[in-house]
C-alpha atoms as a PDB file:
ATOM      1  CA  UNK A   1      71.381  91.261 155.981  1.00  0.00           C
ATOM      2  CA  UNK A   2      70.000  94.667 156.248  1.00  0.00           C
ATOM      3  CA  UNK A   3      67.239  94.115 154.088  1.00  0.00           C
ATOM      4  CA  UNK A   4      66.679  90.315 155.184  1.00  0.00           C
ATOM      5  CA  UNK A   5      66.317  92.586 159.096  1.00  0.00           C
ATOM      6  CA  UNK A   6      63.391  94.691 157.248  1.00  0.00           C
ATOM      7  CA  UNK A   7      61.468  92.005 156.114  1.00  0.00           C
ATOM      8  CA  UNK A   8      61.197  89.884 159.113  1.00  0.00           C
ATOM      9  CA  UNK A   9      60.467  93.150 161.431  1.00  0.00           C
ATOM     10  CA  UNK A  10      57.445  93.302 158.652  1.00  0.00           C
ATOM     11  CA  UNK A  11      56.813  89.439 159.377  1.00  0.00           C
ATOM     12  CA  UNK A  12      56.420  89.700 162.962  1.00  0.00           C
ATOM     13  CA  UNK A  13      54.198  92.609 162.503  1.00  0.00           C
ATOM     14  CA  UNK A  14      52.184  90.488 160.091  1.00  0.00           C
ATOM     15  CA  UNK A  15      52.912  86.932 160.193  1.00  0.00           C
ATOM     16  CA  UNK A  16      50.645  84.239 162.477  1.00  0.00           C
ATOM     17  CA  UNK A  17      52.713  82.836 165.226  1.00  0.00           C
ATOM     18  CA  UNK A  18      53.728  79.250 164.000  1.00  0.00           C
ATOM     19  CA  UNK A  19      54.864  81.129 160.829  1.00  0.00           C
ATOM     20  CA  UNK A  20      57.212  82.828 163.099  1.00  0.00           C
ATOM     21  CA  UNK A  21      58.044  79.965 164.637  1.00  0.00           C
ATOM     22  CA  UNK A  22      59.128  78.308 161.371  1.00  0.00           C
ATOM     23  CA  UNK A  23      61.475  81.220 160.654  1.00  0.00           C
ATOM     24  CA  UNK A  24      63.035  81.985 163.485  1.00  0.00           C
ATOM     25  CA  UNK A  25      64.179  78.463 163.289  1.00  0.00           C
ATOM     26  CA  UNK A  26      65.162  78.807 159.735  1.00  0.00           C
ATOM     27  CA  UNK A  27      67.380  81.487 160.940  1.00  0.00           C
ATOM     28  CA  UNK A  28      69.309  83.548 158.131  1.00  0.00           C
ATOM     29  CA  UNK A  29      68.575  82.501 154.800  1.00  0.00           C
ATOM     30  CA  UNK A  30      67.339  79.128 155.626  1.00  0.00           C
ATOM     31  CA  UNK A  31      71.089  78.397 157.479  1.00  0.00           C
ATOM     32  CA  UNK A  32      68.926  76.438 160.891  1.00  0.00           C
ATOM     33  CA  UNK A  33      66.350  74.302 160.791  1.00  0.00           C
ATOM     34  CA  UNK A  34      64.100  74.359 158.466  1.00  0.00           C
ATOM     35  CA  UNK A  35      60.268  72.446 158.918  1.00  0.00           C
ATOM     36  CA  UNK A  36      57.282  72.553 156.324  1.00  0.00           C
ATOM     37  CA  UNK A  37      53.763  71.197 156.871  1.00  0.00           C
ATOM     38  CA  UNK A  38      52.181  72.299 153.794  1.00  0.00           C
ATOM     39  CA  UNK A  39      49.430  71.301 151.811  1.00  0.00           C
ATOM     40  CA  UNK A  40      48.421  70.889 147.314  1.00  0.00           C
ATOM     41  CA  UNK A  41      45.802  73.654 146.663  1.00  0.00           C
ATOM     42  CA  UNK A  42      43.514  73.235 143.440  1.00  0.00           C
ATOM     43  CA  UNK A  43      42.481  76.061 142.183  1.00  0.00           C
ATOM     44  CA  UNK A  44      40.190  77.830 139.578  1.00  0.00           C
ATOM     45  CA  UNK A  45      36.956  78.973 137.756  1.00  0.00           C
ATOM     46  CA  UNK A  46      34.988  77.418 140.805  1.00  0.00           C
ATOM     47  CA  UNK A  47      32.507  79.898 141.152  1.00  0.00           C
ATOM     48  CA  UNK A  48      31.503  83.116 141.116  1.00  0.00           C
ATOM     49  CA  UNK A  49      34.005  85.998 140.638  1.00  0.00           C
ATOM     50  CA  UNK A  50      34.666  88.509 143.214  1.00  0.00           C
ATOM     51  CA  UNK A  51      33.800  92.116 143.862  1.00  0.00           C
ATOM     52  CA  UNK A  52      35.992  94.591 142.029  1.00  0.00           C
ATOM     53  CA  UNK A  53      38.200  96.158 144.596  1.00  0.00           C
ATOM     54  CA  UNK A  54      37.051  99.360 146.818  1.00  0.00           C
ATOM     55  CA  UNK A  55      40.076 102.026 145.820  1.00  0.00           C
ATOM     56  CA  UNK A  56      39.762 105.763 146.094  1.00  0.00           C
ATOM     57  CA  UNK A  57      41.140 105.646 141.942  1.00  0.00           C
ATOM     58  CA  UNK A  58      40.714 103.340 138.937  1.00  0.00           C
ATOM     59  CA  UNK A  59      42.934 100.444 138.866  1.00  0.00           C
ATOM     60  CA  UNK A  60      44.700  98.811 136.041  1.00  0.00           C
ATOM     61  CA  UNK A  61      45.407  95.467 135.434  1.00  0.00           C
ATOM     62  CA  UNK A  62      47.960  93.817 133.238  1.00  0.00           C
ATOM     63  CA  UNK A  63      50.821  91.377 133.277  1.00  0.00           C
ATOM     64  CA  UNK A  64      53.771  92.692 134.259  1.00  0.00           C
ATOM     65  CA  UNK A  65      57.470  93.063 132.336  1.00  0.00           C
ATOM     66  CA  UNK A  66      60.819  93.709 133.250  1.00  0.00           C
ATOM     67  CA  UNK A  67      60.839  97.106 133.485  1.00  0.00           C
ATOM     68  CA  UNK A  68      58.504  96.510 136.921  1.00  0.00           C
ATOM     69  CA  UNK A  69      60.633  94.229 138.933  1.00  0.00           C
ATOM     70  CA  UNK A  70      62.524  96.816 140.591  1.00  0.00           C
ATOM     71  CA  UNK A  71      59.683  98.230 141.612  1.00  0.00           C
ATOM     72  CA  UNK A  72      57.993  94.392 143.427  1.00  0.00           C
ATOM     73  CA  UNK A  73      61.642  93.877 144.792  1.00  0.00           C
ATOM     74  CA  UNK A  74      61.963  97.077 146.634  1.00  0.00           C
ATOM     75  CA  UNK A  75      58.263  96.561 148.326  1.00  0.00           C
ATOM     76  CA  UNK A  76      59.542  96.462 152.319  1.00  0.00           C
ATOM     77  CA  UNK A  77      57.341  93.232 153.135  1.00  0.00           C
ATOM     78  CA  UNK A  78      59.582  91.666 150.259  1.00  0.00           C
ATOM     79  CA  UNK A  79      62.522  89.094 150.522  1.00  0.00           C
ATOM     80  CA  UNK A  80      63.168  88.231 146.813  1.00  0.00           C
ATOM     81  CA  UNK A  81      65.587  90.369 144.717  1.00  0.00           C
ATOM     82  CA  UNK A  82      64.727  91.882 141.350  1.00  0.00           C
ATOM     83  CA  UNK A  83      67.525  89.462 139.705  1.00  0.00           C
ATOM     84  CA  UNK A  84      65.613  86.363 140.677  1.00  0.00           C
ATOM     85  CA  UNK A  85      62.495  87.923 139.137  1.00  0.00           C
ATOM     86  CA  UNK A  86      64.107  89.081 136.108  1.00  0.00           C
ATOM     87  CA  UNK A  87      64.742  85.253 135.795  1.00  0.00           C
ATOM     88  CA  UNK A  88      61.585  84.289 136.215  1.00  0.00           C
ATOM     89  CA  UNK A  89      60.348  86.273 133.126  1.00  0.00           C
ATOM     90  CA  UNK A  90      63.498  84.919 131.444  1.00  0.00           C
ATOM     91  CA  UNK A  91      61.737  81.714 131.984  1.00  0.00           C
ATOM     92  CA  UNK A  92      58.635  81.978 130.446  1.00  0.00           C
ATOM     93  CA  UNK A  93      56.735  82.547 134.126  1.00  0.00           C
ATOM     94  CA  UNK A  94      53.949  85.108 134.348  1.00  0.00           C
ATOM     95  CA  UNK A  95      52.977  87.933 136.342  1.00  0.00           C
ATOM     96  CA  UNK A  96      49.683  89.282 136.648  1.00  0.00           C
ATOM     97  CA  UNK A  97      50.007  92.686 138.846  1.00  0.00           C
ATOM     98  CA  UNK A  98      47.481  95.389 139.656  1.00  0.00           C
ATOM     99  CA  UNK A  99      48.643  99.140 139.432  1.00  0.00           C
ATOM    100  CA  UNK A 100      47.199 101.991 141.165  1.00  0.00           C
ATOM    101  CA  UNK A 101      48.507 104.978 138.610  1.00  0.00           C
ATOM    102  CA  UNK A 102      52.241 103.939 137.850  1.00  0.00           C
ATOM    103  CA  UNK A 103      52.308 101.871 141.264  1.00  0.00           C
ATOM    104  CA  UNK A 104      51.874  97.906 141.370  1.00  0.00           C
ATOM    105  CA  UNK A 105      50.287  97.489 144.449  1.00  0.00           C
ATOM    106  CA  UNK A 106      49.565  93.802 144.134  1.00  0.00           C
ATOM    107  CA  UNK A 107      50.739  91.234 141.836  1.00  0.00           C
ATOM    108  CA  UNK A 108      50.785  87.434 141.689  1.00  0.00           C
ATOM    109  CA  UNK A 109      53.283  84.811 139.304  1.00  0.00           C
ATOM    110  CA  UNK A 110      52.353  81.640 137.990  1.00  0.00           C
ATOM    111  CA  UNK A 111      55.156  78.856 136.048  1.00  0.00           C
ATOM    112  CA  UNK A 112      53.161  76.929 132.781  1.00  0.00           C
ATOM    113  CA  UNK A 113      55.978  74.852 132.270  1.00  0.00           C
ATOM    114  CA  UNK A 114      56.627  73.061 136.228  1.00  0.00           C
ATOM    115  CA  UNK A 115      55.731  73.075 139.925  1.00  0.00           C
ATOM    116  CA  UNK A 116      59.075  74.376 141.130  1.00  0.00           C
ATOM    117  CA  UNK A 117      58.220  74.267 144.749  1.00  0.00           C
ATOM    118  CA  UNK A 118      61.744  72.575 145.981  1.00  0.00           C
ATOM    119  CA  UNK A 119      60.169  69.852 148.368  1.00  0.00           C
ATOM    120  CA  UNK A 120      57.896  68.331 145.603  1.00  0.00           C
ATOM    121  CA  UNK A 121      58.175  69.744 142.108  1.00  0.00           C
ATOM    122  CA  UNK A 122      56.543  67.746 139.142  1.00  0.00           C
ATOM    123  CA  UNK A 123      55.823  68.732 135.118  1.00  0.00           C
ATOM    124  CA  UNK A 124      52.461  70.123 134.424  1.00  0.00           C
ATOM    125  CA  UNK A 125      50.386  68.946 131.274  1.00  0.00           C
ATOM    126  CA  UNK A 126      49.249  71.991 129.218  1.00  0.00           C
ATOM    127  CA  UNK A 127      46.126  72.309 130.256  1.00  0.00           C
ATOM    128  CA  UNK A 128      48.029  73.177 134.043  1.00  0.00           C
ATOM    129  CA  UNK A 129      49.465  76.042 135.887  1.00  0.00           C
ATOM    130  CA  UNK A 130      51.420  76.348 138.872  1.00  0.00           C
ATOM    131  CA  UNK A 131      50.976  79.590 140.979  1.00  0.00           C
ATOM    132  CA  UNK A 132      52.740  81.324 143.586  1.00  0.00           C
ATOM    133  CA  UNK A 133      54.361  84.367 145.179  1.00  0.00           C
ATOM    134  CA  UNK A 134      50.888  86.527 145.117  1.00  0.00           C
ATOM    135  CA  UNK A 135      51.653  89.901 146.818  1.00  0.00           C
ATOM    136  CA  UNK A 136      49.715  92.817 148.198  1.00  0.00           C
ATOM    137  CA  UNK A 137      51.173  96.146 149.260  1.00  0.00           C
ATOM    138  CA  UNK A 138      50.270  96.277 153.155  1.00  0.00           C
ATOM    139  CA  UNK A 139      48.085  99.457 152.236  1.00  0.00           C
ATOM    140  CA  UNK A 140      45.756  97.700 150.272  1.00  0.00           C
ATOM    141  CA  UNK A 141      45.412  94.891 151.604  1.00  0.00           C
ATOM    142  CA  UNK A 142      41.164  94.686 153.179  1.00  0.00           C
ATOM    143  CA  UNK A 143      40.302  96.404 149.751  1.00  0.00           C
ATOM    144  CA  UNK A 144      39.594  92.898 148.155  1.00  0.00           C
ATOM    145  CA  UNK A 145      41.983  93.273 145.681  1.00  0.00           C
ATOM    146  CA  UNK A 146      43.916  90.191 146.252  1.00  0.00           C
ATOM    147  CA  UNK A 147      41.108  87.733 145.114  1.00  0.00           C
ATOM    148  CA  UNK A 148      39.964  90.064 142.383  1.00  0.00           C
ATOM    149  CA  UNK A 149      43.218  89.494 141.019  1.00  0.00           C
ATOM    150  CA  UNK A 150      43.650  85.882 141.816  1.00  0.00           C
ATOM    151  CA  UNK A 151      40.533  85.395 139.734  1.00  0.00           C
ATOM    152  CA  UNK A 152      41.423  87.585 137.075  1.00  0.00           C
ATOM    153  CA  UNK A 153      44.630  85.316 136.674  1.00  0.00           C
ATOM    154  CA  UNK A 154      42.067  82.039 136.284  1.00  0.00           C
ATOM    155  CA  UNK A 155      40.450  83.951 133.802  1.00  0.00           C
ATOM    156  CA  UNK A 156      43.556  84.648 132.033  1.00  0.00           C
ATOM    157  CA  UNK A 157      44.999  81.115 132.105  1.00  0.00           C
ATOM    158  CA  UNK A 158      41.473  79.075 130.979  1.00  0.00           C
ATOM    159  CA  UNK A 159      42.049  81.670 127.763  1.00  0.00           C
ATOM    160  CA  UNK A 160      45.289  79.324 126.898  1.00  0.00           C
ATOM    161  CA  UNK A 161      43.044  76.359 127.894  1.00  0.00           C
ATOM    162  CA  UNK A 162      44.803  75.918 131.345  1.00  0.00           C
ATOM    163  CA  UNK A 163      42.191  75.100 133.949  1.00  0.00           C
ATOM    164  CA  UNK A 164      43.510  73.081 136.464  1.00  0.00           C
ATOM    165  CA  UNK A 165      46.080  74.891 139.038  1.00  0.00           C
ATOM    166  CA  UNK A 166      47.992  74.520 141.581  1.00  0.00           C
ATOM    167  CA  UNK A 167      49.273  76.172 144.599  1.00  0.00           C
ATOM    168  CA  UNK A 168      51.969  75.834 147.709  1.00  0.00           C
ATOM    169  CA  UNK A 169      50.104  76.516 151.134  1.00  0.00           C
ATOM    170  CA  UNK A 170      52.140  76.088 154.154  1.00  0.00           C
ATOM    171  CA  UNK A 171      49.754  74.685 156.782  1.00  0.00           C
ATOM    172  CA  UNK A 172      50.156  77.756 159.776  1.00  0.00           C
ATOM    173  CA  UNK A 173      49.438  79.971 157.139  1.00  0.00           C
ATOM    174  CA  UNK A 174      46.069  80.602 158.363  1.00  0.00           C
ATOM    175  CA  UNK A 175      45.266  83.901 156.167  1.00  0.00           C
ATOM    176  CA  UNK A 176      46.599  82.155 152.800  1.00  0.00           C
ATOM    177  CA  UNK A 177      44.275  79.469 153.563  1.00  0.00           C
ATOM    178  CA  UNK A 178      41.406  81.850 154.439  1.00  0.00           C
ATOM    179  CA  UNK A 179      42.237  83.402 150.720  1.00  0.00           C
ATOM    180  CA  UNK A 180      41.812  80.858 148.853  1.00  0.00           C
ATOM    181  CA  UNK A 181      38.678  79.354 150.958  1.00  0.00           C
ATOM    182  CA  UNK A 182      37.132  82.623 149.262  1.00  0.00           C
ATOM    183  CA  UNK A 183      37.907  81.645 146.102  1.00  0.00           C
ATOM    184  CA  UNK A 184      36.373  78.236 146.434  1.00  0.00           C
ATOM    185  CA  UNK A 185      39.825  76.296 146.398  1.00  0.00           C
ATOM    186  CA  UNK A 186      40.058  72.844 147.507  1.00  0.00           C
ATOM    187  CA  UNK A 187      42.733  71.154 149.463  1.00  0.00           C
ATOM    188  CA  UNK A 188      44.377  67.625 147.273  1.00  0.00           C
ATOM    189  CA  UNK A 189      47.198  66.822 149.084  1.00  0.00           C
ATOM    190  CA  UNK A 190      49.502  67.218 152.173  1.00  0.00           C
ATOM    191  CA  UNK A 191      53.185  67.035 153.583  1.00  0.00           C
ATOM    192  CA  UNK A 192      55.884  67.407 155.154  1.00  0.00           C
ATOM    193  CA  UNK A 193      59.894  68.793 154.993  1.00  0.00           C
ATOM    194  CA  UNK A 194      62.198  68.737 157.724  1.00  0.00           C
ATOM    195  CA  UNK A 195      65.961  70.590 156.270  1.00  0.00           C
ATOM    196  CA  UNK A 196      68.538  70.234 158.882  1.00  0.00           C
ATOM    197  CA  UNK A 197      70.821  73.483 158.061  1.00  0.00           C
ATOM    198  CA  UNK A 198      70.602  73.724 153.986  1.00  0.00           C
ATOM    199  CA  UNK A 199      72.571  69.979 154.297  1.00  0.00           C
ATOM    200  CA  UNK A 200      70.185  67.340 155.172  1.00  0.00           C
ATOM    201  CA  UNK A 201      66.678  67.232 154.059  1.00  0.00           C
ATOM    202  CA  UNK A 202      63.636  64.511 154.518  1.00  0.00           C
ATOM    203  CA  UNK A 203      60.825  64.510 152.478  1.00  0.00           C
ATOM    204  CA  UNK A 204      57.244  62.753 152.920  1.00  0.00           C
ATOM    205  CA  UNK A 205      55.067  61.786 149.641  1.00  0.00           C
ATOM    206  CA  UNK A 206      52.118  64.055 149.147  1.00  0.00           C
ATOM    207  CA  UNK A 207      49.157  62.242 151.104  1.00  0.00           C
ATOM    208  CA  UNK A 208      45.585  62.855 149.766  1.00  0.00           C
ATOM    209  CA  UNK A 209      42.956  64.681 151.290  1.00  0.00           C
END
């Protein structure tokens, strides 16, 4: 609870409004009301890369292991515990993090195998990925490093022959959507998920756009 207190004082610090919203009526751990207007990103090697980041020191780049997980999970604008991440490796999900000396100061995961996000989840074909849970440590965030990275994970994937992939953006999320504008992203599909308190859930079909 203590921790779960931490991250949503970092939320409201950082979080637009309807966001808020959502969560408050959420409440703890998804036990209220829970209501997601959210739309299918496309992403990829849509044009041209970004500027490399402005830090004060060199940068490295490289997909993270096990050993770094505690690290992500104790990152105060985090909710997710290094156990579920350690499972997500387990899986055969990726994550492509930056590190400033031994820090990771930004990282983002992708799944080859399945879109996992609960409200519509469907198997990918080879040439697909599925990302999500891309991360930047509030103190670097404006440096550019977020779509440096993002890009640098296309780059990676098309390697394996995986060009086509997709993201989760949920629709107030007005700074996610702003990201991935800048990375040329196109918007396929929308919809919606009301849960009524983890018991009862209704789900639209993904509409086109």
């Amino acid at each position: 609870m203590r921790h779960y207190l931490k991250y949503m004082a970092c939320k409201f610090r950082d979080e637009p409004w309807e966001q808020l919203f959502f969560n408050i009526l959420a409440g703890y751990r998804g036990t209220g009301i829970s209501i997601y207007s959210y739309y299918l990103v496309m992403e990829g090697l849509f044009g041209d890369p970004p500027r490399a980041p402005k830090t004060a020191s060199p940068i490295e780049i490289r997909f993270l292991g096990p050993e770094d997980m505690a690290q992500i999970a104790a990152m105060p604008e985090r909710d997710v515990r290094e156990p579920v991440m350690q499972k997500r490796l387990q899986a055969g999900n990726k994550c492509l993090g930056v590190l400033d000396g031994r820090n990771v100061v930004a990282f983002t995961w992708c799944n080859l195998e399945h879109c996992h996000f609960t409200e519509h989840p469907f198997p990918l074909a080879k040439d697909e990925a599925y990302l999500f849970d891309a991360h930047t440590s509030k103190k670097y965030r404006g440096t550019g490093i977020a779509p440096y990275l993002r890009y640098r994970l296309y780059e990676e994937l098309a390697k394996t022959g995986r060009t086509k992939l997709y993201s989760i953006t949920m629709q107030p999320n007005k700074p996610s959507l702003r990201f991935k504008s800048k990375l040329n992203a196109r918007i396929v599909g929308k919809g919606l998920s009301v849960v009524l308190f983890k018991r009862w859930r209704v789900v639209s079909k993904f509409s086109p756009v």
